[in-house]
Protein backbone atom coordinates (compact mmCIF):
# COMPACT_ATOMS: atom_id res chain seq x y z
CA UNK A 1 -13.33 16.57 18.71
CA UNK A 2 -12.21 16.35 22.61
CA UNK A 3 -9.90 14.51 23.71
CA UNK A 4 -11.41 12.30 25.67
CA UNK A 5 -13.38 10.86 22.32
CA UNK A 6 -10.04 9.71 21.06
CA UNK A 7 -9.30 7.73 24.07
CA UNK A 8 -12.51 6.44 23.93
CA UNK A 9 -12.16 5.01 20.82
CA UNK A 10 -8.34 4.33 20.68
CA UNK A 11 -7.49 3.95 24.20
CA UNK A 12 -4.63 5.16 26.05
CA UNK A 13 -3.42 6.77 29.47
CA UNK A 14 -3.97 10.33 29.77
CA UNK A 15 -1.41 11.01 32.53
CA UNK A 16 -1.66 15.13 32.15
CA UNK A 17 -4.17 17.11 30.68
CA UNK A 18 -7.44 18.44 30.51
CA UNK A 19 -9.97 15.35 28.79
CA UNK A 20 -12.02 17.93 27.56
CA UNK A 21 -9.61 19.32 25.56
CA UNK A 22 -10.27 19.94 22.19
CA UNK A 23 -7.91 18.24 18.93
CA UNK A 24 -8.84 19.63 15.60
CA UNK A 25 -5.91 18.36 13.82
CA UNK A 26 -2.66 15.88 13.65
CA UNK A 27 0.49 17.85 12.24
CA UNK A 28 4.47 17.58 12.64
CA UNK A 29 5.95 18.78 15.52
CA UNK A 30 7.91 21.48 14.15
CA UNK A 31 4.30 23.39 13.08
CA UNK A 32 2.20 22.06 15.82
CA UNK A 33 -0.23 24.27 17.71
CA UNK A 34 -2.26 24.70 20.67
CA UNK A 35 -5.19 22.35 19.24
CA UNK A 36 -3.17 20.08 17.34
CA UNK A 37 -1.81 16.50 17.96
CA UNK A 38 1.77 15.46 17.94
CA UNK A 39 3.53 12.06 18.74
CA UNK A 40 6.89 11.05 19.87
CA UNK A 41 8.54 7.81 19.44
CA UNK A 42 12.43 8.24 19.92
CA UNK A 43 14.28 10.29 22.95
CA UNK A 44 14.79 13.34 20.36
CA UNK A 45 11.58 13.72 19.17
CA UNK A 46 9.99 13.43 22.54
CA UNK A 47 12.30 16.53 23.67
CA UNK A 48 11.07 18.31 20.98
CA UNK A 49 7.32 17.32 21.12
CA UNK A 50 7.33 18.71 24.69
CA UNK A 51 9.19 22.10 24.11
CA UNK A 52 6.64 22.55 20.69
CA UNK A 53 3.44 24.33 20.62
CA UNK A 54 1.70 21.32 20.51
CA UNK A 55 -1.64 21.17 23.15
CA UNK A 56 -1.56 17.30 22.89
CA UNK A 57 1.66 14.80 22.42
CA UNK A 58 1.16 11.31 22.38
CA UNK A 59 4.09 8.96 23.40
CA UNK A 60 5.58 5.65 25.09
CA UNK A 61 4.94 5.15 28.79
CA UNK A 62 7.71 6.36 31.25
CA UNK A 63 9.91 8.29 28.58
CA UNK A 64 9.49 11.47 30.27
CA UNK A 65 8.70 11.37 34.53
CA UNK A 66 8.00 15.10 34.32
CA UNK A 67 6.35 17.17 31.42
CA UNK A 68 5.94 20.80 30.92
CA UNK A 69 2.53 22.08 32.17
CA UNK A 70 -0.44 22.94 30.17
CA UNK A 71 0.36 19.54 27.81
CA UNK A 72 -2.33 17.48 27.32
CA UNK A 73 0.22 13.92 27.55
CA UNK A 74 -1.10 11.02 26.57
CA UNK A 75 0.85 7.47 26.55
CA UNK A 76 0.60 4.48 24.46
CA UNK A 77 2.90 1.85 23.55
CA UNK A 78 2.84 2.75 19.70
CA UNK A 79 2.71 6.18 19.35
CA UNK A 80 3.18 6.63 15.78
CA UNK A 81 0.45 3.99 15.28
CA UNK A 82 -2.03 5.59 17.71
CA UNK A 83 -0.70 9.14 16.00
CA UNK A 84 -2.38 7.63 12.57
CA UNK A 85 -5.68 6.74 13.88
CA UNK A 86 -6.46 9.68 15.41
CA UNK A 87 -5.79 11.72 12.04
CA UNK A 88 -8.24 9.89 10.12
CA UNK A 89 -10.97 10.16 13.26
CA UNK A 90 -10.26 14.44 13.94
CA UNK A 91 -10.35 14.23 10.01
CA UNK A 92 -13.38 16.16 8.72
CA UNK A 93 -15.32 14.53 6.77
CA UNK A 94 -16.39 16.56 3.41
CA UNK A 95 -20.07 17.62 3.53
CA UNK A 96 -20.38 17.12 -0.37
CA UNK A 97 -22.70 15.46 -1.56
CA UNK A 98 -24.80 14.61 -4.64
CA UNK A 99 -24.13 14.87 -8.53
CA UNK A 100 -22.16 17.46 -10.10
CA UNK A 101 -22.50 19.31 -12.80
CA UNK A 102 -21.86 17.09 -16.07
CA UNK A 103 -21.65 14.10 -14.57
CA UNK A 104 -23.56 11.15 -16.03
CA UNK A 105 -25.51 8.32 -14.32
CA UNK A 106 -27.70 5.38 -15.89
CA UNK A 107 -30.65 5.55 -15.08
CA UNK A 108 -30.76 1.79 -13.47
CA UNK A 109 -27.63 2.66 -11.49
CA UNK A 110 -28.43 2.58 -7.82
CA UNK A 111 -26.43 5.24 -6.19
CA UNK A 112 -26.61 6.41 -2.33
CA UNK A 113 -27.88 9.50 -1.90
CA UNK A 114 -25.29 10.02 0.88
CA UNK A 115 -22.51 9.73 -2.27
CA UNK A 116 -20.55 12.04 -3.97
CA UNK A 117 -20.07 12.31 -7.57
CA UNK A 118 -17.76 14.63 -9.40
CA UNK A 119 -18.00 16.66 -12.62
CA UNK A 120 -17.71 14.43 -16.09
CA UNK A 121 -17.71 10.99 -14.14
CA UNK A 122 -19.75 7.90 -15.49
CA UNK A 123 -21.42 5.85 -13.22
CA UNK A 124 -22.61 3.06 -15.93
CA UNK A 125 -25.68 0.87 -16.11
CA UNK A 126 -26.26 -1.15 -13.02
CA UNK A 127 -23.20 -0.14 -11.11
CA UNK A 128 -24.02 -0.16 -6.88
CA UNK A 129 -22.83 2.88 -5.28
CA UNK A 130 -23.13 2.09 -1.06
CA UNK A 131 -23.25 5.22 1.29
CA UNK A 132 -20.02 7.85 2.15
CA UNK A 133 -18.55 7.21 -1.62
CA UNK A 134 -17.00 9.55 -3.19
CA UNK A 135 -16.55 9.64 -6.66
CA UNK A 136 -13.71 11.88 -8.03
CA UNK A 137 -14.14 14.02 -11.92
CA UNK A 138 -13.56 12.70 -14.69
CA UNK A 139 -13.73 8.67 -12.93
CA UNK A 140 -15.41 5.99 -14.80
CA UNK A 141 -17.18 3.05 -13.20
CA UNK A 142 -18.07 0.19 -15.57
CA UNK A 143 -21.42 -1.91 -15.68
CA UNK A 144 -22.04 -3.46 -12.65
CA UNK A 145 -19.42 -2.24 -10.80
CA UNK A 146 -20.07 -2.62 -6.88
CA UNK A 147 -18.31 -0.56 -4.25
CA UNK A 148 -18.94 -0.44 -1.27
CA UNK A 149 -19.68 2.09 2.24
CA UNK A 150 -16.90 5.36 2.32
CA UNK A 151 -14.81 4.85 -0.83
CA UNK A 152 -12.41 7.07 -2.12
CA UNK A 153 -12.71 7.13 -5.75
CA UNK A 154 -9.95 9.59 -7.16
CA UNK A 155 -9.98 11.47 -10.11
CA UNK A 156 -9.67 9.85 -13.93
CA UNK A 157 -9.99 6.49 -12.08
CA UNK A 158 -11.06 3.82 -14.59
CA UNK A 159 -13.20 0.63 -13.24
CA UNK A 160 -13.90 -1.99 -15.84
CA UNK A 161 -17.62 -3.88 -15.81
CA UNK A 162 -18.14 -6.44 -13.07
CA UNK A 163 -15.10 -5.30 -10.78
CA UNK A 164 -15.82 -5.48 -6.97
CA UNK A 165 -14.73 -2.90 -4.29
CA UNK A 166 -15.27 -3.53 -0.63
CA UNK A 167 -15.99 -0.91 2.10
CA UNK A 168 -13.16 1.90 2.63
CA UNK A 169 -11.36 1.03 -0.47
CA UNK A 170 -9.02 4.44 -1.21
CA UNK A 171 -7.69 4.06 -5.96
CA UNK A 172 -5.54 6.96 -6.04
CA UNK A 173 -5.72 9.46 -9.55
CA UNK A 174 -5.30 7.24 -12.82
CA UNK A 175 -5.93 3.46 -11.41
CA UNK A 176 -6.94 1.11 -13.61
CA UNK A 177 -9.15 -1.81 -12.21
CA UNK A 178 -9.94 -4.98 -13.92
CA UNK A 179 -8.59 -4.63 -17.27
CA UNK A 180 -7.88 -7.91 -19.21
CA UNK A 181 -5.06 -9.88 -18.63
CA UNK A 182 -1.82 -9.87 -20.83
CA UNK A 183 -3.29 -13.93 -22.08
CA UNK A 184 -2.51 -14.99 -25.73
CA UNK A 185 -2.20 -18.75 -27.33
CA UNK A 186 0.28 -18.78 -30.14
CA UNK A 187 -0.33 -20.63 -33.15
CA UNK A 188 2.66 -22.92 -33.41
CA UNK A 189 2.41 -23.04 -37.32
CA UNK A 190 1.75 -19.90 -38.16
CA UNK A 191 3.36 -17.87 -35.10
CA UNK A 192 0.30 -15.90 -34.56
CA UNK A 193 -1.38 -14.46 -31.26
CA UNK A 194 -4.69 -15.46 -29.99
CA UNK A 195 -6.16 -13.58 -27.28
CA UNK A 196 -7.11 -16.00 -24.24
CA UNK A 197 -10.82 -15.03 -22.69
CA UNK A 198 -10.28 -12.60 -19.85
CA UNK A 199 -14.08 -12.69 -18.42
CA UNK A 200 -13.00 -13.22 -14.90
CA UNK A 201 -13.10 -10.97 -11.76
CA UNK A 202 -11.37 -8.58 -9.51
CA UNK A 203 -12.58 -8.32 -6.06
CA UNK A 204 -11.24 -5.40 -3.88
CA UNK A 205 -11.67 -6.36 -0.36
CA UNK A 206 -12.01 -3.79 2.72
CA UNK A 207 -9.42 -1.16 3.90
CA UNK A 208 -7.44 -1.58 0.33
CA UNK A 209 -5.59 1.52 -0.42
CA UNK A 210 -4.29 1.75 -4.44
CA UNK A 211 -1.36 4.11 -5.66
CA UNK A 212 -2.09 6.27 -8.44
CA UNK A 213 -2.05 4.91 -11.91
CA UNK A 214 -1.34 1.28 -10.90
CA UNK A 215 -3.23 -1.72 -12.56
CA UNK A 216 -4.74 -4.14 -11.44
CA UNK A 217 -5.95 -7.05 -14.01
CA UNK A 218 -9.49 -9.20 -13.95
CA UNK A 219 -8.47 -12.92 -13.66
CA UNK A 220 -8.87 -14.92 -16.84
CA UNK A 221 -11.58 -17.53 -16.36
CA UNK A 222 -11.43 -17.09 -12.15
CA UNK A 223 -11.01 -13.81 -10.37
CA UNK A 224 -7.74 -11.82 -9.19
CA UNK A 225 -8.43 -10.86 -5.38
CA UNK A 226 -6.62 -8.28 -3.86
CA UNK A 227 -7.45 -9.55 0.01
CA UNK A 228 -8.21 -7.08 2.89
CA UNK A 229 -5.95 -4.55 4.23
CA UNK A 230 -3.61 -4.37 1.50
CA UNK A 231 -2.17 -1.19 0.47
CA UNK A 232 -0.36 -0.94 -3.14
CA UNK A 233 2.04 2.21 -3.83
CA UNK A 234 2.13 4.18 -7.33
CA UNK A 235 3.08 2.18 -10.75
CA UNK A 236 2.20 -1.13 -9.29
CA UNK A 237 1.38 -3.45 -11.82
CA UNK A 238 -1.07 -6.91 -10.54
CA UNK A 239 -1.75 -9.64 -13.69
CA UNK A 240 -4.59 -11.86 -13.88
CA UNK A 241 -5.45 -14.60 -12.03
CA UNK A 242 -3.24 -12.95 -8.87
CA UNK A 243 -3.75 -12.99 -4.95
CA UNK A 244 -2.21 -10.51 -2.90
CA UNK A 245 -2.51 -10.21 1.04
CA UNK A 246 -4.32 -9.59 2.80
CA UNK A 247 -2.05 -6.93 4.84
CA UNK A 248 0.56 -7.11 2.56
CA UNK A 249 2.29 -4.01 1.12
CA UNK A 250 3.69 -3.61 -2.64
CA UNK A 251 6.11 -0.22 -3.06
CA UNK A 252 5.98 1.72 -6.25
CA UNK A 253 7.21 0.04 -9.66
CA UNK A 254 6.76 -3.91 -8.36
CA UNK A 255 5.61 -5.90 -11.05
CA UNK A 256 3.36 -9.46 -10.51
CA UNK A 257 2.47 -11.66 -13.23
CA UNK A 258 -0.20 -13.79 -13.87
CA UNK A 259 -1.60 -16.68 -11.13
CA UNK A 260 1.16 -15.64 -8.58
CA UNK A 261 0.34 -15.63 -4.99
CA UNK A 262 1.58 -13.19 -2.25
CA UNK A 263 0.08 -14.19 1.17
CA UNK A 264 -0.24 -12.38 4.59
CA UNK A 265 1.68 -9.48 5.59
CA UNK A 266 4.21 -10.22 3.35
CA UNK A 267 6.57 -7.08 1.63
CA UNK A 268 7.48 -6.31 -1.57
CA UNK A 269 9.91 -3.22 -2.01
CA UNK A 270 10.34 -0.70 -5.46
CA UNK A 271 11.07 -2.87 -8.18
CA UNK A 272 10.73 -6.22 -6.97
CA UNK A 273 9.83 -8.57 -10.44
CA UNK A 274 7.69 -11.52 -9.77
CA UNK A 275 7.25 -14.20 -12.39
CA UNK A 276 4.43 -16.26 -12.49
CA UNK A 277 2.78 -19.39 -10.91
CA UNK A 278 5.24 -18.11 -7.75
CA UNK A 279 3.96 -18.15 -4.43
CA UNK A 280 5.95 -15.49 -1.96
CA UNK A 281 5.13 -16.81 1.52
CA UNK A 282 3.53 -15.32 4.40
CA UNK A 283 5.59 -12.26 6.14
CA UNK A 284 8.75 -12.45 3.13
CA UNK A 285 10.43 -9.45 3.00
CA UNK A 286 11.89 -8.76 -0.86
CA UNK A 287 14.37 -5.93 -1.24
CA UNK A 288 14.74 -3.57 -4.06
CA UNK A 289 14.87 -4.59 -7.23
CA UNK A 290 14.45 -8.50 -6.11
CA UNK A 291 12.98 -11.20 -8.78
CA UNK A 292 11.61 -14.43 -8.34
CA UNK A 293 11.81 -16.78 -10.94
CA UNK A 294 8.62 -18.34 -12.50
CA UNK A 295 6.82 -21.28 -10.64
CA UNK A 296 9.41 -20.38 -7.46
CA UNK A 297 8.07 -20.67 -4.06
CA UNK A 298 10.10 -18.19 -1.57
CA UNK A 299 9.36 -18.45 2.27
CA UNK A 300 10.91 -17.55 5.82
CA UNK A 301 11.19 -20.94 6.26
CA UNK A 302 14.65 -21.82 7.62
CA UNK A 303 14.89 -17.76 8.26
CA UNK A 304 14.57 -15.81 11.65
CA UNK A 305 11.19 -13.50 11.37
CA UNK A 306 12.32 -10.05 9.74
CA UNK A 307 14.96 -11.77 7.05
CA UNK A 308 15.38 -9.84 3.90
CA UNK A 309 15.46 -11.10 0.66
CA UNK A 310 17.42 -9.84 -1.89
CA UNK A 311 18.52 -9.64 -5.14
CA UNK A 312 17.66 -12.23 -8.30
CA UNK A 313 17.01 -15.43 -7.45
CA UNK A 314 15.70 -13.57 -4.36
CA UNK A 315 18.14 -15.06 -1.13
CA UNK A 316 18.62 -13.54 2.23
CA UNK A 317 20.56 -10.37 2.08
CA UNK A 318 23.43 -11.90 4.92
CA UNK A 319 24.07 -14.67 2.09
CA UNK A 320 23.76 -12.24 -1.24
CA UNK A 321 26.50 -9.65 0.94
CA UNK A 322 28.83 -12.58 1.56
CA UNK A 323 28.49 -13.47 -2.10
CA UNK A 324 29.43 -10.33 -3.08
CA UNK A 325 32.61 -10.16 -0.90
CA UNK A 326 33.60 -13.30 -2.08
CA UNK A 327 33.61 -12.05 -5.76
CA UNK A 328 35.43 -9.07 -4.90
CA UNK A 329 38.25 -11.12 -2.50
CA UNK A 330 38.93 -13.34 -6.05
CA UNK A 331 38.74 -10.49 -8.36
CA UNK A 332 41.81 -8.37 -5.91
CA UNK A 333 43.24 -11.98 -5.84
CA UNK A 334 43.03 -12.74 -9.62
CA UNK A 335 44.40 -9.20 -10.25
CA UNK A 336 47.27 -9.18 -8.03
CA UNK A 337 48.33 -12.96 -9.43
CA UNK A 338 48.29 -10.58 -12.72
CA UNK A 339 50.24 -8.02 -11.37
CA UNK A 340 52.98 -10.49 -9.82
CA UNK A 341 52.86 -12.09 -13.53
CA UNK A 342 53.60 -9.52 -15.30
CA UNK A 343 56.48 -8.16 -12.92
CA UNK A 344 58.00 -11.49 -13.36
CA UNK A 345 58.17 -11.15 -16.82
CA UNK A 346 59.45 -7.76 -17.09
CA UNK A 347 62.42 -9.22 -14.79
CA UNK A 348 62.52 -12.02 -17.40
């Protein structure tokens, strides 16, 4: 596409450059070329962006006064974010479509002919397929499964009946969606496990992107809603009964259980355990490795904006540091009054 499309649709101040030129690509600046875009956002990188090959560099207002000629320069005041757009827009689209070889629809499913299927899917009785799907091999999409307008449906993806997915929902290879719930009642007699119903929902809404082989559980006798904008690294784990976002962001390996809530924008790093019935407030930031106890509610309430949480009982980071200096100042202590002790004795 030109140039001039992406402004059009992202804005921005072209303040050298041809409009008409064309962008076929986004790459790093180091392998740039003439019809690729690069961005900028720190005093190195613009140096380098504007000695690369680069026919396009995208960066903050009033870095630079003069740039090199034959640079197409545009500015913005978030580069990097502007930078991302415009890769998914010069993107091009894959011209697939239809049903591959081996795959297998019900007949009663209704399927877009604008969608993609791959080879040795199963698209099951009544499932809705909308328009610009695309259905990786080997992915299996229960009864009545919905999902919506351009979908990215990975590879060995498995959707369990009744699931909802939005529009532009991205389930990396090896998701599982809507699976039942880890629910049993125990028999206080006997010590045996009952399995609780797990006939509720999972709703997907829009722009949801889902790391590769995480799960994602159907609520029990509600739904589990995974809100809009959301995106979820690899090996996240989501129980039943669970809310999440929307815009919030869950790194590889966290772990939620059962009828916890995590609300707007808030961030949950590698590792971080969540017990459940806890609520983690709107814009909480939980470090590594983090826990929050069961029924706990953790908020930025008392915090300045951009406060890390750390460690288990999740606290900010500023008081768990302290703690541990404290610790270490009495151990030295403890094992010098040692030290002096036994001297003393050896005197003796």
């Amino acid at each position: 596409m030109i140039l001039q499309e992406l402004l059009d649709e992202l804005g921005g101040n072209l303040v050298q450059g041809d409009k008409e030129w064309i962008v076929d690509a986004v790459a790093a600046i180091e392998t740039a070329s003439a019809f690729d875009l690069a961005f900028a956002d720190s005093e190195t990188a613009v140096h380098a962006a504007l000695k690369s090959n680069a026919g396009t560099v995208v960066l903050k207002p009033g870095v630079v006064t003069e740039y090199p000629h034959g640079k197409c320069i545009v500015e913005v005041d978030q580069p990097k974010l502007w930078f991302a757009k415009a890769a998914k827009l010069v993107k091009k689209p894959s011209l697939s479509v239809g049903i591959a070889t081996g795959a297998v629809l019900a007949p009663d499913a209704k399927v877009d002919p604008a969608v993609f299927v791959g080879p040795n899917a199963v698209v099951a009785s009544h499932a809705w397929i909308g328009a610009g799907t695309r259905i990786g091999a080997g992915a299996i999409i229960g009864e009545f499964v919905k999902i919506g307008m351009e979908c990215t449906i990975y590879p060995r993806v498995v959707i369990y009946p009744g699931v909802t997915l939005g529009d532009r929902v991205v389930v990396h290879a090896g998701a599982v969606l809507g699976a039942d719930g880890f629910g049993y009642v125990r028999d206080t007699e006997t010590g045996a496990y009952t399995h609780f119903p797990q006939q509720g929902k999972l709703v997907i809404e829009d722009d949801v992107e889902i790391g590769a082989n995480t799960t994602i559980d159907r609520g029990a006798l509600k739904e589990t809603r995974i809100r809009k904008g959301t995106k979820m690294d690899n090996l996240v784990h989501v129980g039943h009964n669970c809310e999440v976002g929307p815009d919030a962001i869950l790194v590889a390996l966290t772990g939620i259980s059962g009828s916890s809530t995590i609300k707007k924008g808030a961030v949950l790093a590698g590792q971080v355990g969540i017990g459940d019935h806890v609520t983690v407030g709107e814009g909480v930031i939980l470090g590594g490795q983090s826990g929050v106890f069961n029924g706990k509610t953790i908020t930025n309430e008392g915090h300045k904006p951009g406060t890390v949480m750390f460690g288990t009982p999740a606290r900010p980071l500023r008081q768990v540091l302290r703690e541990q200096a404290t610790l270490t100042r009495l151990a030295k202590d403890r094992e010098r009054g040692n030290k002096e002790k036994r001297e003393q004795e050896s005197r003796d």
